[in-house]
C-alpha atoms as a PDB file:
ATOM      1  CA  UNK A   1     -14.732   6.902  12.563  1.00  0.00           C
ATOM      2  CA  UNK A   2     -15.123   5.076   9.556  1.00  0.00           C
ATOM      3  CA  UNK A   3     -12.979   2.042   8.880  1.00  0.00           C
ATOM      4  CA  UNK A   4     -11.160   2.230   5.127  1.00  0.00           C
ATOM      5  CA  UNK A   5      -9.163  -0.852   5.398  1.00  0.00           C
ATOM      6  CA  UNK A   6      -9.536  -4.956   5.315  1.00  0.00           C
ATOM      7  CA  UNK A   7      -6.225  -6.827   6.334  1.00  0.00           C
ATOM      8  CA  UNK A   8      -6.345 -10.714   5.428  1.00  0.00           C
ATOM      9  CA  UNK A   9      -3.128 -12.870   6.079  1.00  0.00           C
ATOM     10  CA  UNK A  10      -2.482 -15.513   3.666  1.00  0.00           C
ATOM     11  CA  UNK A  11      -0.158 -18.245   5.157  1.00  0.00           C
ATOM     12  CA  UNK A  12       1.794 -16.373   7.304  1.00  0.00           C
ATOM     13  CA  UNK A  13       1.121 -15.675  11.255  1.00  0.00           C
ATOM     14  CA  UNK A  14      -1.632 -13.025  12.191  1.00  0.00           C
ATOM     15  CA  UNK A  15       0.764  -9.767  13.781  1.00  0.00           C
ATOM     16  CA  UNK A  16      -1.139  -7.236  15.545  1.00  0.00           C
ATOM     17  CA  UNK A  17       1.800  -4.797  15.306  1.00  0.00           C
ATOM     18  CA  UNK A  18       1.633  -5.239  11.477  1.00  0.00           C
ATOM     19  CA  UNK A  19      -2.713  -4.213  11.938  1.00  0.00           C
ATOM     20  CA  UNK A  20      -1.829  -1.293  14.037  1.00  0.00           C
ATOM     21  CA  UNK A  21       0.946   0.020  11.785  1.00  0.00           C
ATOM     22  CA  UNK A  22      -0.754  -0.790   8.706  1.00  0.00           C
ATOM     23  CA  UNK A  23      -4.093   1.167   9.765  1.00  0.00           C
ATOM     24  CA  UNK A  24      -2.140   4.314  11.252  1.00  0.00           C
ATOM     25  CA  UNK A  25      -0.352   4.421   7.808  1.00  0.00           C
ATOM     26  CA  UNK A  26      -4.239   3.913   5.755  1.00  0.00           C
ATOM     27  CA  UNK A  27      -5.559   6.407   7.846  1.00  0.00           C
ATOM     28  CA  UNK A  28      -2.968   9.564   7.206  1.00  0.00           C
ATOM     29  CA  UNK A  29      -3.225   8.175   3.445  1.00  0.00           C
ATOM     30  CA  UNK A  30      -6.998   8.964   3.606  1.00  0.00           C
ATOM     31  CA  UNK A  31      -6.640  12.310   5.476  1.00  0.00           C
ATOM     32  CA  UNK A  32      -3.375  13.274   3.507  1.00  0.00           C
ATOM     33  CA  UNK A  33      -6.353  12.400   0.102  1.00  0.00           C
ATOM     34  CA  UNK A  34      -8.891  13.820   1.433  1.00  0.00           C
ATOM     35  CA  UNK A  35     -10.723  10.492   1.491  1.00  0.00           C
ATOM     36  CA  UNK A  36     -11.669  10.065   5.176  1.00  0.00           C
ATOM     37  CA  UNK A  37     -15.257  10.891   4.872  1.00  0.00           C
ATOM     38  CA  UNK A  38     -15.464   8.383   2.705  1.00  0.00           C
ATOM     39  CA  UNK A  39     -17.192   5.136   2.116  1.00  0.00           C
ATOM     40  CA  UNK A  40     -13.854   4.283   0.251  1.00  0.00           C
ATOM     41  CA  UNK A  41     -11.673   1.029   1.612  1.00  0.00           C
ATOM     42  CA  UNK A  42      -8.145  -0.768   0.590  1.00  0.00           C
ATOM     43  CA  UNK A  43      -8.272  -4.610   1.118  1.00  0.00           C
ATOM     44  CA  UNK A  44      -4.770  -5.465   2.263  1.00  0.00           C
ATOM     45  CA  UNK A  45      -2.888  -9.340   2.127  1.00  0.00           C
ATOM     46  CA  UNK A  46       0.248 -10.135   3.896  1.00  0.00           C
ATOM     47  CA  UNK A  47       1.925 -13.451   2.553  1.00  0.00           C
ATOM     48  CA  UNK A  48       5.300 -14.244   1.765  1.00  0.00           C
ATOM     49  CA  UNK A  49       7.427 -14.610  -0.767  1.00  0.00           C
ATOM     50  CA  UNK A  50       6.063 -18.146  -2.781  1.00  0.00           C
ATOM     51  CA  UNK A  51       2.499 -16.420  -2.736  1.00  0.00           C
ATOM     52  CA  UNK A  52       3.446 -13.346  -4.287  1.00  0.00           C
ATOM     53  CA  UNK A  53       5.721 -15.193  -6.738  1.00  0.00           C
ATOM     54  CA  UNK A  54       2.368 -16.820  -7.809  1.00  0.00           C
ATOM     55  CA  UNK A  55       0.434 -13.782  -7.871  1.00  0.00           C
ATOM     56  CA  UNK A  56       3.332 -12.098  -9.958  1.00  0.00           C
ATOM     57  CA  UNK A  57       3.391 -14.598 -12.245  1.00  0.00           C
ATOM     58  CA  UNK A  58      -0.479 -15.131 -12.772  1.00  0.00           C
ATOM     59  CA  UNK A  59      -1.717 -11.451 -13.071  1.00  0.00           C
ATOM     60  CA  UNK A  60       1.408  -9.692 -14.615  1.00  0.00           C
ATOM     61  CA  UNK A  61       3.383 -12.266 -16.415  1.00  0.00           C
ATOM     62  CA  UNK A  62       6.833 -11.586 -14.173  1.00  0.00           C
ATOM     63  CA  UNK A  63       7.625 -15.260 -12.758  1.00  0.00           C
ATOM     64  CA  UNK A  64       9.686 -13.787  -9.594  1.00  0.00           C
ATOM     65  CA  UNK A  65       8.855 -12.677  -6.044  1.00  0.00           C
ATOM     66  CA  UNK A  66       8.239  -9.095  -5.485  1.00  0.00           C
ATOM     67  CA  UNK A  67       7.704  -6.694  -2.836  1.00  0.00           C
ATOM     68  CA  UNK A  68       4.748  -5.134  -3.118  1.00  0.00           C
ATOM     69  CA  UNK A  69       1.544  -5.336  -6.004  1.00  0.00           C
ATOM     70  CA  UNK A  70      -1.394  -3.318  -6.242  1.00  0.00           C
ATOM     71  CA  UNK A  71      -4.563  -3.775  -8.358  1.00  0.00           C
ATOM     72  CA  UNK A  72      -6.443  -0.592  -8.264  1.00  0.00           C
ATOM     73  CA  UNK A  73     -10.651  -1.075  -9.443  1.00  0.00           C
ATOM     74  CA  UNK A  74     -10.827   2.441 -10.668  1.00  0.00           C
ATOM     75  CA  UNK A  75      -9.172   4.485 -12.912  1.00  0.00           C
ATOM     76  CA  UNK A  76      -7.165   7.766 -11.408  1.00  0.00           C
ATOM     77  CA  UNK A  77     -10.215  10.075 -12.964  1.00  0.00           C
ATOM     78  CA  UNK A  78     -13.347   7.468 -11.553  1.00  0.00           C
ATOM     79  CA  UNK A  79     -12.007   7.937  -8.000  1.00  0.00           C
ATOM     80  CA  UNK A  80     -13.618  11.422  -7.703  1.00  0.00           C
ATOM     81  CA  UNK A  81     -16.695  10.267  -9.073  1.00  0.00           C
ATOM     82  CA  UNK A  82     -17.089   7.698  -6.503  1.00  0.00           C
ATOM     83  CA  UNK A  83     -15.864   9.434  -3.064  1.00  0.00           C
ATOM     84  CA  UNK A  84     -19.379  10.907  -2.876  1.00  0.00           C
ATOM     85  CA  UNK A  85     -21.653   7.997  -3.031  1.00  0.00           C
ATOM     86  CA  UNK A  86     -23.177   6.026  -0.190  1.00  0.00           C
ATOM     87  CA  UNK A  87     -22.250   2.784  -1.483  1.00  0.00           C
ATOM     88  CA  UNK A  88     -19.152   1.125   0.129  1.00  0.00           C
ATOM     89  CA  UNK A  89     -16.201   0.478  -2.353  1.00  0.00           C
ATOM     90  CA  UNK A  90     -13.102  -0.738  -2.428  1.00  0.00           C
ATOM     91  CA  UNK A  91     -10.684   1.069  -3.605  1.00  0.00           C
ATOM     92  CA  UNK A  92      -8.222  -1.732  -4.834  1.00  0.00           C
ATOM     93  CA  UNK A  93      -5.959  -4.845  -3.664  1.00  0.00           C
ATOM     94  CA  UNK A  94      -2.699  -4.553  -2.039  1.00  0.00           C
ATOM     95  CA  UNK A  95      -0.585  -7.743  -1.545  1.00  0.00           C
ATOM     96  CA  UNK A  96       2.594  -7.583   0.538  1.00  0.00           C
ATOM     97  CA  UNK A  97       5.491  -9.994   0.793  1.00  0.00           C
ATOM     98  CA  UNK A  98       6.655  -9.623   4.548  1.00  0.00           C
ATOM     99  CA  UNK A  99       9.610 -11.668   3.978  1.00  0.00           C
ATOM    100  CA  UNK A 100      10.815  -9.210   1.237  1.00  0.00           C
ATOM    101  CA  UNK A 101       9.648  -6.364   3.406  1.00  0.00           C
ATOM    102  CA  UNK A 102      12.154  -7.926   6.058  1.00  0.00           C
ATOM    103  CA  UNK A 103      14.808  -8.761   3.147  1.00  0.00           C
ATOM    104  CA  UNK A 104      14.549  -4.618   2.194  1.00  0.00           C
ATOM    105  CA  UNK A 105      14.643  -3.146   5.332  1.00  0.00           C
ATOM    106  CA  UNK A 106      17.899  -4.787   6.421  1.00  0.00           C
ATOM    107  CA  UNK A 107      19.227  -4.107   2.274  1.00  0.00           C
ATOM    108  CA  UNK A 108      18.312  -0.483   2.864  1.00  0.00           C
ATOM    109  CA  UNK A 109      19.516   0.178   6.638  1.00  0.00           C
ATOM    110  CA  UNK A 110      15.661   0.748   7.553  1.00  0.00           C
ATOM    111  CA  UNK A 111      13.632  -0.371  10.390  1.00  0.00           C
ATOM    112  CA  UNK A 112      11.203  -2.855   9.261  1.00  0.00           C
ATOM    113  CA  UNK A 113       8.098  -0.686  10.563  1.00  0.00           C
ATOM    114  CA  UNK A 114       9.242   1.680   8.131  1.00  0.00           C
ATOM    115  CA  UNK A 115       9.913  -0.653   5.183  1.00  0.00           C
ATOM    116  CA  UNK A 116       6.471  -1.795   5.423  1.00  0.00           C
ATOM    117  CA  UNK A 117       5.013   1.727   5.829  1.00  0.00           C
ATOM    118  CA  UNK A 118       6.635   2.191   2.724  1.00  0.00           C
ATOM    119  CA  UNK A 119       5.388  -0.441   1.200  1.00  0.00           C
ATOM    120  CA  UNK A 120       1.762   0.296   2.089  1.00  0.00           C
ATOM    121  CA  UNK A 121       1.719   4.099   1.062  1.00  0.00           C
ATOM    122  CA  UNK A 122       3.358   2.675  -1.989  1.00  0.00           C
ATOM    123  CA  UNK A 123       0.566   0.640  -2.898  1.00  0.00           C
ATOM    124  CA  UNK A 124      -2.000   2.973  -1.637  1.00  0.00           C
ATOM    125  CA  UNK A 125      -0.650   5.369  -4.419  1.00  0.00           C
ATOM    126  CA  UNK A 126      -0.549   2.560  -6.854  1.00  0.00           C
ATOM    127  CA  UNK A 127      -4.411   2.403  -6.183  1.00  0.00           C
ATOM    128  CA  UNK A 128      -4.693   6.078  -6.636  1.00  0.00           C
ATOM    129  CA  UNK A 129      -3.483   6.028 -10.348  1.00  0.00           C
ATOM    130  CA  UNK A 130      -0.368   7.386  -9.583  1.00  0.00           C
ATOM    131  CA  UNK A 131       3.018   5.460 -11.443  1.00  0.00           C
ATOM    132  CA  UNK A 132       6.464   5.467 -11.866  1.00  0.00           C
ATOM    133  CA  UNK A 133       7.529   4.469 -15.127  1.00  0.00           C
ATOM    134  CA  UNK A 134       7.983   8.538 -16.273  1.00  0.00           C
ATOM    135  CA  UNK A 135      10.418  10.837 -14.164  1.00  0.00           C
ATOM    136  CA  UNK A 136       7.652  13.321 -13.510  1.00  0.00           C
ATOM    137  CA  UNK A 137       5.597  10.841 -12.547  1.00  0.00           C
ATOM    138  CA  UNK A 138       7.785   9.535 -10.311  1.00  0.00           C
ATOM    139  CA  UNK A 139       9.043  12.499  -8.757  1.00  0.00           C
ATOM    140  CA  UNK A 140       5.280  13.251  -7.843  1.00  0.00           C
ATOM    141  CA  UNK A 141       4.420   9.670  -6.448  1.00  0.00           C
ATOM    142  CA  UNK A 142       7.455   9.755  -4.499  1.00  0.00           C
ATOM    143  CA  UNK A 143       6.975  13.426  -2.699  1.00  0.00           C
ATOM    144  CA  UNK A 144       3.240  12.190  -1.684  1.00  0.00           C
ATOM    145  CA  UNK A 145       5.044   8.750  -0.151  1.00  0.00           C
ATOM    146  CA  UNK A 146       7.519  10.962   1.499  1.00  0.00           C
ATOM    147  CA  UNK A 147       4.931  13.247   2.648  1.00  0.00           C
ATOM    148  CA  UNK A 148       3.342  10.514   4.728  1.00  0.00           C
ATOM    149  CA  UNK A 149       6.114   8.817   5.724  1.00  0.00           C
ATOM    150  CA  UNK A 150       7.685  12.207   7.286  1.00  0.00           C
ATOM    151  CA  UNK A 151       4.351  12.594   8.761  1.00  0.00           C
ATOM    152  CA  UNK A 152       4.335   9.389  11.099  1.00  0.00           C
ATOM    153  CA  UNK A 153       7.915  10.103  11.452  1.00  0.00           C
ATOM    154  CA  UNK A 154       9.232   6.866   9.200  1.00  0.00           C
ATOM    155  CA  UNK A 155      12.329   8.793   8.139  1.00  0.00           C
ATOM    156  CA  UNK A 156      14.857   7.329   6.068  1.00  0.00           C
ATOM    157  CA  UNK A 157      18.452   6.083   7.437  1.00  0.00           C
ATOM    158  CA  UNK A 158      20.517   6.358   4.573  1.00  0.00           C
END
């Protein structure tokens, strides 16, 4: 089985159950995508919240802490192109605030396994090309995340 994802931690405590969660949720991504024949991979930081301030502020201008941020390497139309190819390639960066993952779950009434599920298969589609700054856009970005989530049983509570 090949292995599509790279989990760093960036000042915050290594977690296990965060590496086991994290690569269940990467792997239905890659299956749900077609993608797990691949020599495709996501690298994946967990930090908290003054990290991802930083980042937020550095690479997109926004001086405040966020959840989640994704910086894909490929366009949504290069992805094909590359899924075929021997060469190893990362698909894209996705940075996660645990603290605001653990701030959102209790907001939202949902476990914390499932806010950060949420939070990966959101950036995963971030990396894909897929948005949600148009309503169609949206609608289709959030079916896929729903898709997934349903699938490893990550329902919602509200």
């Amino acid at each position: 089985m090949k292995k599509h994802i790279e989990i760093e931690y960036l000042d915050i405590e290594k977690n296990i159950e965060y590496n086991n969660l994290i690569e269940k949720v990467i792997k239905n991504c890659f299956e749900i995508e077609n993608l797990e024949n691949t020599n495709l991979y996501i690298s994946i930081i967990l930090t908290n919240l003054k990290n991802i301030k930083d980042i937020n502020n550095k690479y997109r201008n926004i001086n405040k802490e966020t959840d989640v941020i994704s910086f894909p390497m490929f366009e949504k139309e290069e992805i094909i192109k590359i899924t075929n190819t021997e060469v190893k390639h990362v698909l894209g960066d996705i940075i996660i605030s645990i603290e605001k993952v653990q701030e959102q779950a209790k907001e939202y009434g949902h476990s914390f396994e499932r806010e950060l599920a949420y939070m990966v298969v959101h950036g995963f589609y971030h990396i894909m090309g897929e948005d949600h700054v148009q309503k169609i856009d949206k609608e289709i970005m959030r079916k896929k995340e729903e898709e997934i989530l349903n699938k490893l049983n990550f329902k919602r509570n509200k």
